[in-house]
Protein backbone atom coordinates (compact mmCIF):
# COMPACT_ATOMS: atom_id res chain seq x y z
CA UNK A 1 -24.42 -52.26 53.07
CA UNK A 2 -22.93 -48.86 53.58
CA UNK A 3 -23.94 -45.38 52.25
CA UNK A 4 -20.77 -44.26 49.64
CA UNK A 5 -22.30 -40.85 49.62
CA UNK A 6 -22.62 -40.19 53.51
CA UNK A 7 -19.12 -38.44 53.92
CA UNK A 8 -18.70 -39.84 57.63
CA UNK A 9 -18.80 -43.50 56.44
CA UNK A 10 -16.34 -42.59 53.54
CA UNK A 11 -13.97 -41.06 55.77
CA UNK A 12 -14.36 -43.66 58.67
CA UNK A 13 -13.24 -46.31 56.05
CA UNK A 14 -10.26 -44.03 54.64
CA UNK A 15 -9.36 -43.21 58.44
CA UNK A 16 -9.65 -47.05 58.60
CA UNK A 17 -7.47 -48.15 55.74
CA UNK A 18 -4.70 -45.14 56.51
CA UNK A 19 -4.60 -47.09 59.92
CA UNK A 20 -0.77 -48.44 60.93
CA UNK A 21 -2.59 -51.26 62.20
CA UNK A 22 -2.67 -53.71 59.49
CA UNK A 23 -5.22 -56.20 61.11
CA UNK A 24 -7.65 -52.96 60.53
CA UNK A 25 -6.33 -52.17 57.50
CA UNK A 26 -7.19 -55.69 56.23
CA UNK A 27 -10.49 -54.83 57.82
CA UNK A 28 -11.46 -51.74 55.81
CA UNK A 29 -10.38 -53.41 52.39
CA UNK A 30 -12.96 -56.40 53.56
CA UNK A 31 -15.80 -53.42 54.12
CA UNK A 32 -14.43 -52.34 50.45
CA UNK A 33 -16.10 -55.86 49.02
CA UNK A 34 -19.22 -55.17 48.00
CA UNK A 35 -18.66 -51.19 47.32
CA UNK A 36 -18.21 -49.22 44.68
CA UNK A 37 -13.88 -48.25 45.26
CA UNK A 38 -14.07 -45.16 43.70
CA UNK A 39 -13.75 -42.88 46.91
CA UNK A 40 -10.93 -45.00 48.14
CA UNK A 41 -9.01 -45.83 44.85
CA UNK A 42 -6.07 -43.13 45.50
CA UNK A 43 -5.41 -45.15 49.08
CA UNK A 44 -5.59 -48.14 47.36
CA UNK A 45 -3.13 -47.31 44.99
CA UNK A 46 -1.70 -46.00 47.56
CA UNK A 47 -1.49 -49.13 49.73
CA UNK A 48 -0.73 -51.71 46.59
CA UNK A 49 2.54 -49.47 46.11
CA UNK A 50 3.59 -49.28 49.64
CA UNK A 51 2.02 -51.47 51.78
CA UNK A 52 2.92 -55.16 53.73
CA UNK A 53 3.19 -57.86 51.32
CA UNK A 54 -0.56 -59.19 53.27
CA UNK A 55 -2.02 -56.02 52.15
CA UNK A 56 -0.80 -55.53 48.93
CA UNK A 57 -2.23 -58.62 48.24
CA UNK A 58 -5.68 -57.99 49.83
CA UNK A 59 -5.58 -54.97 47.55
CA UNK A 60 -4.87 -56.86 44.28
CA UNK A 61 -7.73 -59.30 45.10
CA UNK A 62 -10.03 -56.41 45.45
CA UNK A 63 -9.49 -53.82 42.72
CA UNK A 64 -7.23 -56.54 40.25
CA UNK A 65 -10.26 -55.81 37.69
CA UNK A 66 -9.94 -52.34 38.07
CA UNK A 67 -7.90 -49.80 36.00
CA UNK A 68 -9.37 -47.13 38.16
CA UNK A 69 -7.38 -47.94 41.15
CA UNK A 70 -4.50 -50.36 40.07
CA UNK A 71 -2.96 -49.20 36.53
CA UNK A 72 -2.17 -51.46 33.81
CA UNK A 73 1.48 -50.42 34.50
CA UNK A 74 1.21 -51.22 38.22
CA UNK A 75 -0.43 -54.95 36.89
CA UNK A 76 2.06 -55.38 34.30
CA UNK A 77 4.82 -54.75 36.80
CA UNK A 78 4.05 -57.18 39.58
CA UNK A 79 3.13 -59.71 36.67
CA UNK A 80 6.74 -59.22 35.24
CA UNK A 81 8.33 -59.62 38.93
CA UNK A 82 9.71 -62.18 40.62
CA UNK A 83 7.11 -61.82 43.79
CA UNK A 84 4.63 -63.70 45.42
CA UNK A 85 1.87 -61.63 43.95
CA UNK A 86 3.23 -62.13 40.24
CA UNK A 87 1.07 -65.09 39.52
CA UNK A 88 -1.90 -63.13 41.12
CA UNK A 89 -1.35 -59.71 38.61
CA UNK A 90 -0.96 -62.25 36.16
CA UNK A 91 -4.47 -63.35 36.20
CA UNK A 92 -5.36 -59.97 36.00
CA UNK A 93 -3.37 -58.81 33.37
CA UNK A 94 -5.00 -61.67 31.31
CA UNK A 95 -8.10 -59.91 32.05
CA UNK A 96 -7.10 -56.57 31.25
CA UNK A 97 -5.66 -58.04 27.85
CA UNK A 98 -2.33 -56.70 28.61
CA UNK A 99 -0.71 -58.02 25.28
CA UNK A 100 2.33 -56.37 25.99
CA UNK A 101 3.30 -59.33 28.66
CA UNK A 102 2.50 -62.22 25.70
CA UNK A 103 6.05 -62.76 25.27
CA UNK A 104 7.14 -63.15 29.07
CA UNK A 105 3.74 -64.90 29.88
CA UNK A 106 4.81 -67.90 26.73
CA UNK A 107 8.05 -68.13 28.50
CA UNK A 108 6.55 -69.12 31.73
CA UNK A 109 4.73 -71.97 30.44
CA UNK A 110 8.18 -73.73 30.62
CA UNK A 111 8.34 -71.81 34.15
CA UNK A 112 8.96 -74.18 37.59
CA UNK A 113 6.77 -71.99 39.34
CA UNK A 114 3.22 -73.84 38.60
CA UNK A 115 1.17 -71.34 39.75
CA UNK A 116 3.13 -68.71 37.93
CA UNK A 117 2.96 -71.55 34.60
CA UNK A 118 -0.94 -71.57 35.49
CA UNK A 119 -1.72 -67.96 35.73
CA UNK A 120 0.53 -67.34 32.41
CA UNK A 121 -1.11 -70.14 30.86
CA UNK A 122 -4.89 -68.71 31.27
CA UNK A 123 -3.82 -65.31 30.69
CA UNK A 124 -2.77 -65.90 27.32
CA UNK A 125 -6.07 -67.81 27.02
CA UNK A 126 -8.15 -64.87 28.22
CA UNK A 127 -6.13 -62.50 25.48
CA UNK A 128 -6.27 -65.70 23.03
CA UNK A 129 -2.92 -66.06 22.37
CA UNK A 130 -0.80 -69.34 22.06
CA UNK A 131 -3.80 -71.42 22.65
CA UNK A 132 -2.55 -74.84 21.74
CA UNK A 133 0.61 -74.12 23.98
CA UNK A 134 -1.25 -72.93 26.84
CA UNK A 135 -3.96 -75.92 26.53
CA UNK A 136 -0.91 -78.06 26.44
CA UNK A 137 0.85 -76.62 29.80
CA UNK A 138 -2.63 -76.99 31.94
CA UNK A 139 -3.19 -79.98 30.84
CA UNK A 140 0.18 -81.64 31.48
CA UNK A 141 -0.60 -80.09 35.11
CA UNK A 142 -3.78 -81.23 35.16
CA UNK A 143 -2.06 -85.18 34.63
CA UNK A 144 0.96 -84.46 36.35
CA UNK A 145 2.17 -86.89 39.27
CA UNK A 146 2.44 -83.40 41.18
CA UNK A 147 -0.44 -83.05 43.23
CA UNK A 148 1.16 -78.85 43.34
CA UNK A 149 0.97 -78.98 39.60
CA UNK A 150 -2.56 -80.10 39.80
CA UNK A 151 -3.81 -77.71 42.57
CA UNK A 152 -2.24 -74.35 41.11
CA UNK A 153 -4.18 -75.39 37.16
CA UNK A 154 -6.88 -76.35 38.98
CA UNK A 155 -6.94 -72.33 41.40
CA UNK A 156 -6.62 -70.86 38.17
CA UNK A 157 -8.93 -72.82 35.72
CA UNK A 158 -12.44 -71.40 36.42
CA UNK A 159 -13.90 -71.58 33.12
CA UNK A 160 -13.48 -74.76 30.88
CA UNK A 161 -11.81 -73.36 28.02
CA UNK A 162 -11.41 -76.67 26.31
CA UNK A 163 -9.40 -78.14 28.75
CA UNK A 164 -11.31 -79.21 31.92
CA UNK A 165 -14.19 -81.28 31.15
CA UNK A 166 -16.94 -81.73 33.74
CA UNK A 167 -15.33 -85.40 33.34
CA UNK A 168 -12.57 -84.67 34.53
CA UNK A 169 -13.24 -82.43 37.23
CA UNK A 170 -15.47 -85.02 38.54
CA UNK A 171 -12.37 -87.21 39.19
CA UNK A 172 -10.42 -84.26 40.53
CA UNK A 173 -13.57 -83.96 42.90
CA UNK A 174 -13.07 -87.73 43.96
CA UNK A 175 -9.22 -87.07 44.30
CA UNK A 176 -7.36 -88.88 47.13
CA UNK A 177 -5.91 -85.51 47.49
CA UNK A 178 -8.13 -83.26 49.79
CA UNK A 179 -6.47 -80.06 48.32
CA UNK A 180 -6.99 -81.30 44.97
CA UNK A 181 -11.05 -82.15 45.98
CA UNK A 182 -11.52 -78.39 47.63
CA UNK A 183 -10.01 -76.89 44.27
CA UNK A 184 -12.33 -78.91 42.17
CA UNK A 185 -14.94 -78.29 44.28
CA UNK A 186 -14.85 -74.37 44.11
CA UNK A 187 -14.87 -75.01 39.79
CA UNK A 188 -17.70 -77.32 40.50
CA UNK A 189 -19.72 -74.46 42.46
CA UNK A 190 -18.94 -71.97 40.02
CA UNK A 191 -19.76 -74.02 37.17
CA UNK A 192 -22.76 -75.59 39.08
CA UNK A 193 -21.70 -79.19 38.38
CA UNK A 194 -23.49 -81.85 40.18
């Protein structure tokens, strides 16, 4: 646990993140975990918009939730890409209640992409929108013969919602499937299912 108000640690961490290095970069956004981002947010907008794909990812995981540092235009954005982090901002922009994306988040529920089907699917839960369409798309991934299917609704299904029973998940946590068993697993722990 780090002092945000001792101006040495703050600018040891910026000096840190500002690095070209991006092993250390990846290193100050880990210190970033349990603090408060608010001295850092400009460099972490900073580093979302310009940085390696690695850290603009690290960065989405950290500040995702908040507006502060990563606008609900720099969210909507990467949602409404074609990236690797779209399925990611996705999640987020569920969060946020970024209505705006409803339309392009129904048409991925069709989408090939499961995780980018997924994220859509529990975004539009999380702003509740489209329920029955979005219940229907996790759950025909949830019972798919595609263990992929199965493992990107299960990384995105935290919360119940009406469509993963502890039932259930205690078959995905007997799954042949050991991907399928860690993602179940991680609900489980969450949920505190024995």
């Amino acid at each position: 646990e780090f002092d945000v108000t001792d101006n040495h640690i703050i600018q040891t961490i910026e000096k840190t993140l500002r690095d070209e290095d991006e092993l250390k970069q990846i290193f100050g956004i880990d210190l970033l975990k349990t603090m408060p981002l608010d001295p850092w947010k400009e460099t972490l907008a900073e580093l979302f918009k310009n940085g390696t794909p690695t850290i603009r990812r690290e960065v989405l995981e950290l500040a995702g939730k908040d507006s502060s540092v990563l606008s609900d235009e720099s969210i909507a954005e990467i949602a409404t890409g074609k990236g690797d982090l779209s399925p990611k901002a996705i999640a987020f922009a569920g969060g946020r209640g970024l209505k705006s994306l409803e339309s392009q988040l129904v048409s991925n529920l069709t989408s090939d992409n499961f995780e980018l089907r997924a994220a859509s699917a529990i975004a539009l839960f999380e702003m509740d929108c489209h329920r029955e369409e979005s219940k229907k798309a996790l759950l025909d991934m949830l019972q798919s013969s595609s263990q992929e299917a199965t493992i990107a609704a299960l990384n995105y299904l935290q919360e119940p919602m009406g469509v993963l029973s502890d039932d259930l998940l205690i078959q995905f946590l007997k799954h042949d499937h050991s991907r399928i068993r860690e993602s179940a697993l991680v609900i489980a722990r969450n949920r505190g299912v024995e």
